[in-house]
Protein backbone atom coordinates (compact mmCIF):
# COMPACT_ATOMS: atom_id res chain seq x y z
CA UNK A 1 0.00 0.00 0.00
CA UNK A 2 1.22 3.26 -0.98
CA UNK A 3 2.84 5.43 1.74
CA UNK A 4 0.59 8.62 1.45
CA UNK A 5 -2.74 6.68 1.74
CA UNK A 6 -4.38 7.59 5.00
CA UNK A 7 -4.55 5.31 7.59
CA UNK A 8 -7.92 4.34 7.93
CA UNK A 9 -9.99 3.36 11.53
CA UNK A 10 -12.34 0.71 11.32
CA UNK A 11 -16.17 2.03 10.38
CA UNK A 12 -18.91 0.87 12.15
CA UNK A 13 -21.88 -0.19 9.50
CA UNK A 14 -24.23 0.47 12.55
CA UNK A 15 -23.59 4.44 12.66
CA UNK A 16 -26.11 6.01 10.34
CA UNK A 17 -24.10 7.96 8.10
CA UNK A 18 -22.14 5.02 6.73
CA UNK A 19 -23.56 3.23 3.80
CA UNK A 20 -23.43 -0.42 2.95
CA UNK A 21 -22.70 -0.94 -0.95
CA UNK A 22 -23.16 -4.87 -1.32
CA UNK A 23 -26.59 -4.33 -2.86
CA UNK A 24 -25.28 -2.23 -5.76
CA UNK A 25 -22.52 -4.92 -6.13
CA UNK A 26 -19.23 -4.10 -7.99
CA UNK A 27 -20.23 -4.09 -11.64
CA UNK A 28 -19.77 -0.81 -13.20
CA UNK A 29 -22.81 0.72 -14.40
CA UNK A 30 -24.70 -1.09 -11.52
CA UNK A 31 -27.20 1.96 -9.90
CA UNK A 32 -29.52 2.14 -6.66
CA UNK A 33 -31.27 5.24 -5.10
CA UNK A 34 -31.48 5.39 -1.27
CA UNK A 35 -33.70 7.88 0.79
CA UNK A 36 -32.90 7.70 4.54
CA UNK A 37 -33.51 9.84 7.52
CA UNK A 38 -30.09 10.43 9.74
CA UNK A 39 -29.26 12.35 12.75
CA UNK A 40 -26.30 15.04 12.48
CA UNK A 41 -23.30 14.48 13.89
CA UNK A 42 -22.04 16.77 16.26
CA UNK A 43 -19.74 20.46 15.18
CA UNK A 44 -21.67 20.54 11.63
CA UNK A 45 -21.27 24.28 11.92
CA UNK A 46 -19.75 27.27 12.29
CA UNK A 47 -19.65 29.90 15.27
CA UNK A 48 -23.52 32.05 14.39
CA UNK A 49 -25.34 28.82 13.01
CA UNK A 50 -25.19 25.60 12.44
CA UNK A 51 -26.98 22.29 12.32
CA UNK A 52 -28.43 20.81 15.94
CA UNK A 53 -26.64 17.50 17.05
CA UNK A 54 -29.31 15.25 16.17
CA UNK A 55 -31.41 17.02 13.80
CA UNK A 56 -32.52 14.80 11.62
CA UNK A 57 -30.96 15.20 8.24
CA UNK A 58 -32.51 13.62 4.82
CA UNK A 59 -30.64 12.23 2.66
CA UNK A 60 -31.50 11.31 -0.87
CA UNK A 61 -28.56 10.24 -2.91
CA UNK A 62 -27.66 7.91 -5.68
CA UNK A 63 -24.89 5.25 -5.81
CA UNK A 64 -23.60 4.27 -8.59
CA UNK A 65 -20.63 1.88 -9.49
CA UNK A 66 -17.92 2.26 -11.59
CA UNK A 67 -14.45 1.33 -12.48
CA UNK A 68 -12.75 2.74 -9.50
CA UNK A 69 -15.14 2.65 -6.85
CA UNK A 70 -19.02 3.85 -6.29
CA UNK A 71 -19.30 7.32 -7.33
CA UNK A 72 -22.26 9.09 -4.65
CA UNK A 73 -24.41 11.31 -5.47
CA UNK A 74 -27.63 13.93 -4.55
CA UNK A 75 -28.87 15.99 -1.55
CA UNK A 76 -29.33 16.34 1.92
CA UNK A 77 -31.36 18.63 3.49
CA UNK A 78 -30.51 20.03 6.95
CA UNK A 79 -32.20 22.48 9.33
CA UNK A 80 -29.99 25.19 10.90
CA UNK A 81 -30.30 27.52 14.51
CA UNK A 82 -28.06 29.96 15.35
CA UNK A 83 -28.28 33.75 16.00
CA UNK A 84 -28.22 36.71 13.58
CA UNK A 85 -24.81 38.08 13.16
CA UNK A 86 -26.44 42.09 13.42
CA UNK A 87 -28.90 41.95 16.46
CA UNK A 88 -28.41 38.42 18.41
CA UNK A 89 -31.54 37.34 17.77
CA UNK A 90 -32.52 33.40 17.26
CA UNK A 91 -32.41 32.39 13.26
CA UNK A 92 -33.66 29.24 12.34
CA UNK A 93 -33.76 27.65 8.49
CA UNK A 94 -32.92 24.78 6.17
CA UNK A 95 -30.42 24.06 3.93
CA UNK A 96 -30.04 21.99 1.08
CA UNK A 97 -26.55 20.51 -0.26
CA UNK A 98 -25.52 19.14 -3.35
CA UNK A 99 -23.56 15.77 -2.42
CA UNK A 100 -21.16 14.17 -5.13
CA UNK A 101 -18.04 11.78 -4.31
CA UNK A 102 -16.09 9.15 -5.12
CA UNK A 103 -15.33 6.23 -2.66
CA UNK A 104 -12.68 4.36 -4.70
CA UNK A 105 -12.40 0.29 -4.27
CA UNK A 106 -9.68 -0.10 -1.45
CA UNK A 107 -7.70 -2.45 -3.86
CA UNK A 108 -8.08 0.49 -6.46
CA UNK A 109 -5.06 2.22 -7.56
CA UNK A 110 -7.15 5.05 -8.72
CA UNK A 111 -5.83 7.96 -6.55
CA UNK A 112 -2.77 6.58 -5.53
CA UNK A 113 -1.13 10.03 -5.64
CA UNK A 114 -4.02 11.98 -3.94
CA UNK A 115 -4.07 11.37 -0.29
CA UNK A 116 -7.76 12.82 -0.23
CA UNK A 117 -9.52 10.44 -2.21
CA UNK A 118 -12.37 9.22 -0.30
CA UNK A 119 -11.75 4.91 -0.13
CA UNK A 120 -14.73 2.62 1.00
CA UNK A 121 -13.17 0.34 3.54
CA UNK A 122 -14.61 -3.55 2.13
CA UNK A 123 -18.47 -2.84 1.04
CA UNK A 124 -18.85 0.81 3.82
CA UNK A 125 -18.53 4.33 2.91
CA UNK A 126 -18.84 6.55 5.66
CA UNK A 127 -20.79 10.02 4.41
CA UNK A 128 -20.20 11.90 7.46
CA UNK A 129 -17.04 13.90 6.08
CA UNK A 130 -18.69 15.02 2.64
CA UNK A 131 -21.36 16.25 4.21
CA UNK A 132 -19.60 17.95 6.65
CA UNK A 133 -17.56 19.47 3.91
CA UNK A 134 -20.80 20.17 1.67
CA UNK A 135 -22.62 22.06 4.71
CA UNK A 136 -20.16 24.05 6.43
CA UNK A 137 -19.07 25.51 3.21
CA UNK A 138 -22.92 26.42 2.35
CA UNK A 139 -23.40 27.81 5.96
CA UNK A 140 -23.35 31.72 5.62
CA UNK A 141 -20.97 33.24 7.73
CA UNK A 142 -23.07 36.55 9.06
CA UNK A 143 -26.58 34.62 9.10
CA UNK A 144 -29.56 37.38 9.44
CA UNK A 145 -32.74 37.36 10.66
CA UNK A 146 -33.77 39.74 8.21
CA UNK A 147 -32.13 41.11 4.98
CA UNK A 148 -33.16 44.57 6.38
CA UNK A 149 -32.13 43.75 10.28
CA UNK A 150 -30.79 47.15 11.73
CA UNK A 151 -28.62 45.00 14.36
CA UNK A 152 -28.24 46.57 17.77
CA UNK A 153 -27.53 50.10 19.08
CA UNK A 154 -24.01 51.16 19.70
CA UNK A 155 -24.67 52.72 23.29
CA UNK A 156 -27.34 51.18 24.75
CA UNK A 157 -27.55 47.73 23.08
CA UNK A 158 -31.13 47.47 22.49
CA UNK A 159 -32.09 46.37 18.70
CA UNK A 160 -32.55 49.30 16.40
CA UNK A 161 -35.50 48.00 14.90
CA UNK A 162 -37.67 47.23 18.38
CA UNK A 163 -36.58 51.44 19.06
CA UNK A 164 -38.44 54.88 17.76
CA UNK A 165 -36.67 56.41 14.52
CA UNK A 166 -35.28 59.42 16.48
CA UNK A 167 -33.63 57.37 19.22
CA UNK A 168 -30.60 58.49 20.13
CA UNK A 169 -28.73 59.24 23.56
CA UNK A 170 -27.99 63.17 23.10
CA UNK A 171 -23.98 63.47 23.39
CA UNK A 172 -23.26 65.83 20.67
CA UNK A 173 -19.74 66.38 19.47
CA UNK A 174 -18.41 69.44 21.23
CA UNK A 175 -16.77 70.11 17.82
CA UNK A 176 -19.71 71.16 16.64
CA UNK A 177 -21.02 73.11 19.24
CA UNK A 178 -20.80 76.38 17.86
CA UNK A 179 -22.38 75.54 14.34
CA UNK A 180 -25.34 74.28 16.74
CA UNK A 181 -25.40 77.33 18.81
CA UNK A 182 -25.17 79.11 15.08
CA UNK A 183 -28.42 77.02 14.61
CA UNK A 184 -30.24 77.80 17.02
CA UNK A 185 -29.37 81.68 16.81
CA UNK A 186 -30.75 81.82 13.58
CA UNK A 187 -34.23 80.23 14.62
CA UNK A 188 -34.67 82.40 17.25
CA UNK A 189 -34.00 85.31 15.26
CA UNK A 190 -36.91 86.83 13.29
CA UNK A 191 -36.58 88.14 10.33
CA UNK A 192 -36.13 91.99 9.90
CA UNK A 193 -38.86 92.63 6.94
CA UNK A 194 -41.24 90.85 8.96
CA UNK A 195 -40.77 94.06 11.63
């Protein structure tokens, strides 16, 4: 076996993400569909939002054999919580992935040079990293609760969209205090012609 293949740990056909292939069998051009229900593993996210450990996730992908190995395919759909990256409120969704590797044959020299190559160990492929892959990547990285969220005020934290337009806390720039007394001079004055 080629140095630069990584070692791989035993997979358990009883965890629900990995996928037993002796039904399709090995003969290239050989095709099923599957459609299965699976919880989410745990970390399928990033900091704001992500995807509950245990959510269910569904899973609707095609495996299909070919010379190298059995080439997966399709979509899973995921829901996501997390907060909105403007005000902190709670965001909640779904997401749907595209899914698409190749498990080559563990006798298969196809891939030799690329240490990434997903390899089925005997009939299992495990799905767990290509999905993780496939999600986090689709995850946004500022979710929002709205497209039009205002977030939160700078000084007193409250969310600018629960507050009255004209909120503010009244600390004008002393910079600036002499246009404003300018201002307020000129409102006060009244006009000579009206005299």
């Amino acid at each position: 076996m080629p140095e630069n293949r990584k070692s791989q740990h035993r997979l358990d056909p009883r965890k629900p993400l990995v996928v037993d292939t002796r039904e399709l069998g090995r003969r290239p051009g050989s095709m099923r569909e599957v459609r299965f229900p699976a919880p989410a593993p745990d970390g399928l996210g990033v900091e704001l939002i992500g995807v509950p450990p245990g959510a269910e996730i569904d899973l609707d992908l095609r495996l299909e054999s070919v010379m190298e190995g059995v080439l997966v395919s399709g979509v899973a759909t995921v829901p996501l919580t997390g907060e909105c990256g403007r005000c902190l409120e709670a965001v909640s969704d779904e997401l749907t992935v595209d899914l698409q590797e190749l498990f080559a044959y563990p006798e298969s020299e196809a891939g030799d040079d690329d240490e990434d190559l997903a390899r089925m160990e005997g009939d299992l492929l495990d799905l767990e990293p290509v999905l993780r892959d496939a999600v986090v990547l689709a995850l946004p990285l500022t979710p929002l609760c709205r497209e039009d969220c205002g977030g939160l005020c700078a000084d007193c934290g409250e969310r600018l969209d629960d507050l009255p337009e004209d909120h503010s806390h009244g600390t004008p720039d002393i910079r600036w205090a002499a246009l404003h007394d300018l201002a307020k001079q000129g409102s006060t004055t009244t006009d000579p012609q009206e005299k």
